[in-house]
Protein backbone atom coordinates (compact mmCIF):
# COMPACT_ATOMS: atom_id res chain seq x y z
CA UNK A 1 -67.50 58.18 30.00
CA UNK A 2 -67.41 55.20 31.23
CA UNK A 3 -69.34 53.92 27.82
CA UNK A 4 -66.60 55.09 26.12
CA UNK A 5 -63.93 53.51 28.05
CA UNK A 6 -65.57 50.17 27.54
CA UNK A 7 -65.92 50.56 23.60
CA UNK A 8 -61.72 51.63 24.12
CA UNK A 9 -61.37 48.41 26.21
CA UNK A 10 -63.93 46.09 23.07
CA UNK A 11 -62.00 47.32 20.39
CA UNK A 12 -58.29 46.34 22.69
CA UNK A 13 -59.60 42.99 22.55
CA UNK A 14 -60.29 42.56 19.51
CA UNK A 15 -57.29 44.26 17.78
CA UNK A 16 -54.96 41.73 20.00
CA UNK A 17 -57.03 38.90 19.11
CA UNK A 18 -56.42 40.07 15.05
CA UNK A 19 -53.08 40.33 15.71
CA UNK A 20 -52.78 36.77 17.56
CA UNK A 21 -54.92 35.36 14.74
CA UNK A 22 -52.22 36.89 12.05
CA UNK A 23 -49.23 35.56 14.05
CA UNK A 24 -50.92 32.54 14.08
CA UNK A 25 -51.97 32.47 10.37
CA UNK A 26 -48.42 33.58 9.45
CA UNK A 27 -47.11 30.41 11.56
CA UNK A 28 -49.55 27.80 9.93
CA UNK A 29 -48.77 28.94 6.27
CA UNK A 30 -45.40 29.02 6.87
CA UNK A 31 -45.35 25.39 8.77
CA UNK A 32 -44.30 27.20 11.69
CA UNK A 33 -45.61 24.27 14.85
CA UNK A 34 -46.55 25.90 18.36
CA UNK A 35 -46.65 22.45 20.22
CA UNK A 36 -45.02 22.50 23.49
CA UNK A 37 -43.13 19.30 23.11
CA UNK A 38 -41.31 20.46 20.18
CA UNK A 39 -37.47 19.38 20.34
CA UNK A 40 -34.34 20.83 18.37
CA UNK A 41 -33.10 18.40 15.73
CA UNK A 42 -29.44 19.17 13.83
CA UNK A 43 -28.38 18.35 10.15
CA UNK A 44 -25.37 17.90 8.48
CA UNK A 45 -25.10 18.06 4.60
CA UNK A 46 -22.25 18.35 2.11
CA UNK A 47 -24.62 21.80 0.39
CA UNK A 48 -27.84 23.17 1.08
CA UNK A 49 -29.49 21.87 -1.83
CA UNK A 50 -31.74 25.03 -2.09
CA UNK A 51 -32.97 24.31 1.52
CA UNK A 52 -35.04 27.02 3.37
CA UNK A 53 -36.09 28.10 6.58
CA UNK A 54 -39.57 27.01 7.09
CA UNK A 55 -39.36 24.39 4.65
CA UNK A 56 -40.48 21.31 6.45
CA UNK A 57 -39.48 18.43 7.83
CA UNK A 58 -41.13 14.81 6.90
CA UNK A 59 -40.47 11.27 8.57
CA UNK A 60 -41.80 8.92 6.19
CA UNK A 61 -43.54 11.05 4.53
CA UNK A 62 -45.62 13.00 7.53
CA UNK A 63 -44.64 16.40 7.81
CA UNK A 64 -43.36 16.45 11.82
CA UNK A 65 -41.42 20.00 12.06
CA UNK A 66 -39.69 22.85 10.39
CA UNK A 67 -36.10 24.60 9.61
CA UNK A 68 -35.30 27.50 11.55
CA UNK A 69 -31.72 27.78 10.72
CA UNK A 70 -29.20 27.01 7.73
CA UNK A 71 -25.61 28.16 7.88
CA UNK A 72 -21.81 27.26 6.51
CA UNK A 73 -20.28 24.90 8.71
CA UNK A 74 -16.44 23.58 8.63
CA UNK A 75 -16.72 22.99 5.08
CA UNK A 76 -20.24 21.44 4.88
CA UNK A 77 -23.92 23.29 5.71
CA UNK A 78 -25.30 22.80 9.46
CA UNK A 79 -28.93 22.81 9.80
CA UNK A 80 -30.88 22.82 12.41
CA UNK A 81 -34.90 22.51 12.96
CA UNK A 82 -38.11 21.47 15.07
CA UNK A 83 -39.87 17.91 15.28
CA UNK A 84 -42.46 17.31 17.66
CA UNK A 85 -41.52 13.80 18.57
CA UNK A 86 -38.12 12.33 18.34
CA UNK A 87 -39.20 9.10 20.23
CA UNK A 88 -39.44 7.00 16.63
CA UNK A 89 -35.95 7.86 15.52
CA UNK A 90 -32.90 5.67 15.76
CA UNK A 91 -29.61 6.41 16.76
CA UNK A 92 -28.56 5.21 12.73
CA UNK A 93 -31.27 7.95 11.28
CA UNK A 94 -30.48 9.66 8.08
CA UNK A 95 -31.52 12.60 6.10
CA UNK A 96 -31.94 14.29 2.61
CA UNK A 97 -32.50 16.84 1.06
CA UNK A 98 -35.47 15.87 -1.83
CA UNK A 99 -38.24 18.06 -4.10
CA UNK A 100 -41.41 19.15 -1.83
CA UNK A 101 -43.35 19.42 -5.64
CA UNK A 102 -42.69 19.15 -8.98
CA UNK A 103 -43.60 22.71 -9.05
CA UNK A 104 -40.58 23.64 -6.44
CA UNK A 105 -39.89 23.71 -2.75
CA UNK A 106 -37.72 21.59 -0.87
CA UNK A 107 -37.93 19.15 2.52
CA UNK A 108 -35.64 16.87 4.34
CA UNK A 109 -36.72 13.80 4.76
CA UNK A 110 -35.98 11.81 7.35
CA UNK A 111 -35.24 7.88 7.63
CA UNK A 112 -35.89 6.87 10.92
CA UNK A 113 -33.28 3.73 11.00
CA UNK A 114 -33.68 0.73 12.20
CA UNK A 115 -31.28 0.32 15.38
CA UNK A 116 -31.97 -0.83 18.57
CA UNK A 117 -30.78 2.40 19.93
CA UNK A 118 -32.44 5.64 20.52
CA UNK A 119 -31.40 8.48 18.55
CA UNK A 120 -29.91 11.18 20.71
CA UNK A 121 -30.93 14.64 19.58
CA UNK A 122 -27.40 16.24 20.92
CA UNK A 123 -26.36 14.00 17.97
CA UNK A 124 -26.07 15.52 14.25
CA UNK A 125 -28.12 13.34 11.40
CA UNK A 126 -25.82 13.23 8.33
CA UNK A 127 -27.73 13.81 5.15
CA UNK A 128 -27.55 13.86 1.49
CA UNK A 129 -28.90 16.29 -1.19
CA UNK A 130 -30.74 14.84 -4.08
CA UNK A 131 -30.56 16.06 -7.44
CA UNK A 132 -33.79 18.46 -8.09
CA UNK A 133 -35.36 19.60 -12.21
CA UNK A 134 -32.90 22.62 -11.66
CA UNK A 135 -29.88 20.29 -11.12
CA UNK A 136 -31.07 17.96 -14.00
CA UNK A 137 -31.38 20.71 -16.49
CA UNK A 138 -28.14 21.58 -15.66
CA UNK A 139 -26.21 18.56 -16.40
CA UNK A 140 -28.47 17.52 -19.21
CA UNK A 141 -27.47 20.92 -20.68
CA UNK A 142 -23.58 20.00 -19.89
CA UNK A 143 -24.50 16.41 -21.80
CA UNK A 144 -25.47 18.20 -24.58
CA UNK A 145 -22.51 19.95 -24.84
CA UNK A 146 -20.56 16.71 -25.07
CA UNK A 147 -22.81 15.19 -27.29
CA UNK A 148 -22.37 18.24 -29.77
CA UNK A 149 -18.58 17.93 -29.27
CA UNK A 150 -18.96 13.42 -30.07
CA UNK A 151 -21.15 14.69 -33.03
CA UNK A 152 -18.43 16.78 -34.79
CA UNK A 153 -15.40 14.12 -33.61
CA UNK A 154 -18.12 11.29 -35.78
CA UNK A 155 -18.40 13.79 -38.64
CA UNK A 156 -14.58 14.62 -38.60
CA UNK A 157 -14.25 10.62 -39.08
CA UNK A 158 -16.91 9.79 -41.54
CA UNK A 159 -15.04 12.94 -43.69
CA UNK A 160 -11.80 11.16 -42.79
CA UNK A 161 -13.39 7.63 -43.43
CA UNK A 162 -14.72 8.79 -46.98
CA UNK A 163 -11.41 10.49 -48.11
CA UNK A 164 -9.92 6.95 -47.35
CA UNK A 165 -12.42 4.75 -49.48
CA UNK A 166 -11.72 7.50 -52.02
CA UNK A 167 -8.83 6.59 -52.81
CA UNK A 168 -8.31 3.93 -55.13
CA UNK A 169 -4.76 3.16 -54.46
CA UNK A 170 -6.26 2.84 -50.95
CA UNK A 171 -8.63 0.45 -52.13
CA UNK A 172 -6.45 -1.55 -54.49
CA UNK A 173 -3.97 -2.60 -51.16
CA UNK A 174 -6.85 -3.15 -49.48
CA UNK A 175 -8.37 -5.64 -51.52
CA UNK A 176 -4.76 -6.99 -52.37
CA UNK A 177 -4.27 -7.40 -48.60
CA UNK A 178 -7.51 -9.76 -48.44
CA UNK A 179 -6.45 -11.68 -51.47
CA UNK A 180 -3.16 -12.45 -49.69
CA UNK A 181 -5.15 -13.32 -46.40
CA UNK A 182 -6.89 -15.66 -48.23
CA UNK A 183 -4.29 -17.12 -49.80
CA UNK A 184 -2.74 -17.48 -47.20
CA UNK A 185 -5.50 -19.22 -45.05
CA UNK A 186 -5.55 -21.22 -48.04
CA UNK A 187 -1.97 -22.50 -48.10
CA UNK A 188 -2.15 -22.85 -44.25
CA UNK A 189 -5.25 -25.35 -44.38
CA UNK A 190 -3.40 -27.14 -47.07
CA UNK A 191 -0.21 -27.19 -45.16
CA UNK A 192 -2.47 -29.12 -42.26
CA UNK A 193 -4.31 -31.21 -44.39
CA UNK A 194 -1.28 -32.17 -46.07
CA UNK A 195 0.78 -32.57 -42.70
CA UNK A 196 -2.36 -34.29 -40.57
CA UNK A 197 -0.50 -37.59 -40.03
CA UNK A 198 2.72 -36.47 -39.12
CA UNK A 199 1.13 -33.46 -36.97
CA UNK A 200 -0.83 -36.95 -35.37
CA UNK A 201 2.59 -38.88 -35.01
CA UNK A 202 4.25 -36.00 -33.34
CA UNK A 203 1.14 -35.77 -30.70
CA UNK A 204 1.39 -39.78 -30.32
CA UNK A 205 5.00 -39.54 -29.64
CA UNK A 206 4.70 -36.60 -27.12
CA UNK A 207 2.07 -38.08 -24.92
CA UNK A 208 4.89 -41.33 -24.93
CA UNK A 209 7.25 -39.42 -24.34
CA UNK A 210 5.67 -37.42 -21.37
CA UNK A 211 3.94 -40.87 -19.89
CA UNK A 212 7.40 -42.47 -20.11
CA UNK A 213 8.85 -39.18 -18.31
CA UNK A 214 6.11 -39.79 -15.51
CA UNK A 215 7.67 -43.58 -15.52
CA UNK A 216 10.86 -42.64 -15.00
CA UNK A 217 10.23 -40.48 -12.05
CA UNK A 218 8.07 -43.09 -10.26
CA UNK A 219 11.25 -45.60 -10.81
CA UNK A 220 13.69 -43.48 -9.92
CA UNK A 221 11.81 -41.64 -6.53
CA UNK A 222 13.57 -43.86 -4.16
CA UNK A 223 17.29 -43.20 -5.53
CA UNK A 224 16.16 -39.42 -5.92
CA UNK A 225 15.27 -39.19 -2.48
CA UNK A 226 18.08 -41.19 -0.65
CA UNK A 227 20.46 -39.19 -3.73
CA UNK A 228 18.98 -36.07 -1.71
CA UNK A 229 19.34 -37.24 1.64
CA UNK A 230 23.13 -38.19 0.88
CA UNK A 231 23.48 -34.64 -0.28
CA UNK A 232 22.22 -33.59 2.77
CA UNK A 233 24.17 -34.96 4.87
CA UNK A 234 27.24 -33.94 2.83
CA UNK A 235 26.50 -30.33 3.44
CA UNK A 236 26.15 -31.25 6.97
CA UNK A 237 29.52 -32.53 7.05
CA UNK A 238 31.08 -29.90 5.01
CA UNK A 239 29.52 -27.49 7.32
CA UNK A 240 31.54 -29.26 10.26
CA UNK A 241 34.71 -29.23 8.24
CA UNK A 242 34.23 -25.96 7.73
CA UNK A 243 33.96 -24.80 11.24
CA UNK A 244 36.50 -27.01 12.44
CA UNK A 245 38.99 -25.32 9.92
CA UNK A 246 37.66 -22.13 11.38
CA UNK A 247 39.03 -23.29 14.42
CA UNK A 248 42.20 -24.09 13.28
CA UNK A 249 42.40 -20.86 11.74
CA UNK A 250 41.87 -19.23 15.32
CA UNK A 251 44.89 -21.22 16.60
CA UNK A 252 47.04 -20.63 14.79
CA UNK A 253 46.71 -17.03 14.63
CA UNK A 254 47.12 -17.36 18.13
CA UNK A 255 50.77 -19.25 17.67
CA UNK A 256 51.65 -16.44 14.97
CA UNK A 257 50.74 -13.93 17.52
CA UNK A 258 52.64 -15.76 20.27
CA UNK A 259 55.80 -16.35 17.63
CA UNK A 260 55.45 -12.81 17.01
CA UNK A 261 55.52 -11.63 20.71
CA UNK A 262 58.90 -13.98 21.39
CA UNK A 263 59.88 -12.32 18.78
CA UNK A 264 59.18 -8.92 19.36
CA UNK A 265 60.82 -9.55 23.44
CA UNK A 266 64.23 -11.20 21.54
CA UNK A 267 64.27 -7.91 19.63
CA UNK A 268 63.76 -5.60 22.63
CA UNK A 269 65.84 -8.13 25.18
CA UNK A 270 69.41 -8.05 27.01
CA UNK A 271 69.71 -12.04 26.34
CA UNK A 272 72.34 -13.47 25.44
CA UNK A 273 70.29 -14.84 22.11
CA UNK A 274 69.43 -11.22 21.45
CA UNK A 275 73.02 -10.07 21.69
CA UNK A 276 73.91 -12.92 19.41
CA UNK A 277 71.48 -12.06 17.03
CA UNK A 278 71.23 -8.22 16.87
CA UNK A 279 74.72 -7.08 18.85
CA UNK A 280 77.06 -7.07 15.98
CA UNK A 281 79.99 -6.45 18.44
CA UNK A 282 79.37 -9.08 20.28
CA UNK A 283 78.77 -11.61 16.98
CA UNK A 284 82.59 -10.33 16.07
CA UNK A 285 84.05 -11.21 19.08
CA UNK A 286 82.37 -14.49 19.70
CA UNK A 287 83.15 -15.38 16.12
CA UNK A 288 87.13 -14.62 16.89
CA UNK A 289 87.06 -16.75 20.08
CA UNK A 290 85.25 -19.43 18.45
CA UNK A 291 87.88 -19.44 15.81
CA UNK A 292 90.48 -19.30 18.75
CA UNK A 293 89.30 -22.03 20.36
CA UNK A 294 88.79 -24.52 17.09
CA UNK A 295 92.56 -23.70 16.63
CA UNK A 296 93.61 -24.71 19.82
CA UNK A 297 91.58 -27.43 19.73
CA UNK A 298 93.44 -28.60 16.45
CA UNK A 299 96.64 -27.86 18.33
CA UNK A 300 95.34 -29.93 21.02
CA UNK A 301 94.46 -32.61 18.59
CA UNK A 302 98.00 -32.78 17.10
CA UNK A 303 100.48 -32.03 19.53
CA UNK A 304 98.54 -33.16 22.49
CA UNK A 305 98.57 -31.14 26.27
CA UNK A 306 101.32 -30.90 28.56
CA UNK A 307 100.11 -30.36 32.21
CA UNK A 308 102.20 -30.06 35.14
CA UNK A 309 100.02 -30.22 38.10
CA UNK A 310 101.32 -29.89 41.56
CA UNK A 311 99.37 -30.03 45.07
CA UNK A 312 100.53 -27.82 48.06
CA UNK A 313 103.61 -26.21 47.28
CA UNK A 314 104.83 -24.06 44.66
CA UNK A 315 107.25 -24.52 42.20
């Protein structure tokens, strides 16, 4: 019995130490680490770039850790795996995503940076993806479509280009139009050759005139200037002037407003000037006692007054 038990007990041990040796052997291949001072690292990328979990993780060029976890991320791909030493890295490291072989896989590979700072692994590395064989046969494919399509544009061309020279009328103007070019290059080097001395005399002349120009305006700086200076002080003056008659203005706007107010009281007055001017009874009967008293006064004036004046008693 109890021989039994203990071959029970042997082959417990051994199955558990298969089964740690698979786990184990399952971890190395896949580049699965068991150290104890393992530490998260994140990732940010633009696209996975064919990324894995388990596909590992290289600083320089050492393999240090391994993904355990790729997923869509506010537009981008968030990626997160295990280092076993984030002591060497910088707080400006970078990352990307780059061929394991030529034969396929993929790593990130990580540039440690050169900062004085410590890279803080709450932080996300950015990264870039680099263009794998897959990605290269791909757009080589897509050049050869253009190059296909830039092969039939040239041969469209050289068929347009060889219906052109086949024409002869095509041909005659064209070697008509180079017989006039040359002609006329012809005629123009005459026309110099020809024209060489007065095409000389004309230069002479403009460099007197210009130097005499120059001349003129070093003579004539000082009377320029104080010319300038007089102007100035015209506008100065004109500016004076001109507020000054802006003051003017004010006043008498003011006296028109003033006029216009006496005015305005004579119209709505009980004055004698307003009655004289607006009453048109009372302009009749002044008029009629005006013209009674210039007719006694002519009475006056011709037949004299008789005045009998008496003091204290009555007649």
């Amino acid at each position: 019995m109890n021989v039994q038990r203990n071959l029970e007990f042997k082959v417990g041990i051994v199955s558990l130490l298969a089964i740690i040796l698979v786990i184990l052997g399952i971890s190395f291949g896949k580049g699965v680490g068991v150290s104890v001072t393992q530490k998260t690292i994140k990732f940010r990328f633009d696209n996975s770039g064919g990324i894995q979990v388990s596909n590992p993780i290289v600083v320089n060029g050492v393999k240090r850790g391994v993904v355990t976890l790729i997923k869509n991320d506010n537009g981008g791909v968030y990626i997160e795996g295990t280092i076993d030493d984030v002591s060497d890295l910088k707080s400006d490291a970078a990352a990307e995503i780059s061929i394991l072989e030529i034969t396929g896989g993929k790593k990130i590979e990580i540039n440690p940076g050169i900062s004085n700072e410590k890279f803080n692994p709450k932080n996300e590395i950015p990264g870039i993806t680099r263009a794998d064989f897959t990605t290269l046969v791909n757009q080589g494919g897509d050049m050869l479509n253009d190059i296909h399509s830039l092969i039939v544009k040239l041969d469209t061309i050289s068929s347009s280009l060889a219906e052109i020279t086949a024409n002869q009328k095509f041909i005659n103007n064209f070697n008509s139009a180079v017989e006039n070019t040359a002609e006329i290059l012809q005629m123009t080097r005459q026309l110099l050759v020809e024209n060489s001395g007065n095409i000389d005399l004309t230069l002479k002349n403009l460099r007197i005139l210009s130097s005499d120009l120059v001349s003129l305006t070093k003579k004539n700086e000082p009377r320029l200037d104080s010319l300038i200076a007089q102007l100035d002080l015209t506008l100065k003056n004109s500016g004076k002037l001109i507020s000054k008659a802006d003051t003017s203005i004010i006043v008498l706007n003011s006296i028109l407003d003033n006029v216009n107010d006496i005015t305005n009281e004579i119209k709505r007055g009980d004055g004698l000037l307003t009655k004289i001017i607006y009453d048109k009874d009372f302009s009749t009967r002044l008029d009629s006692t005006l013209t009674v008293l210039f007719d006694f006064l002519t009475m006056v004036k011709q037949h004299g007054v008789n005045i009998n004046f008496r003091l204290g008693t009555r007649p």
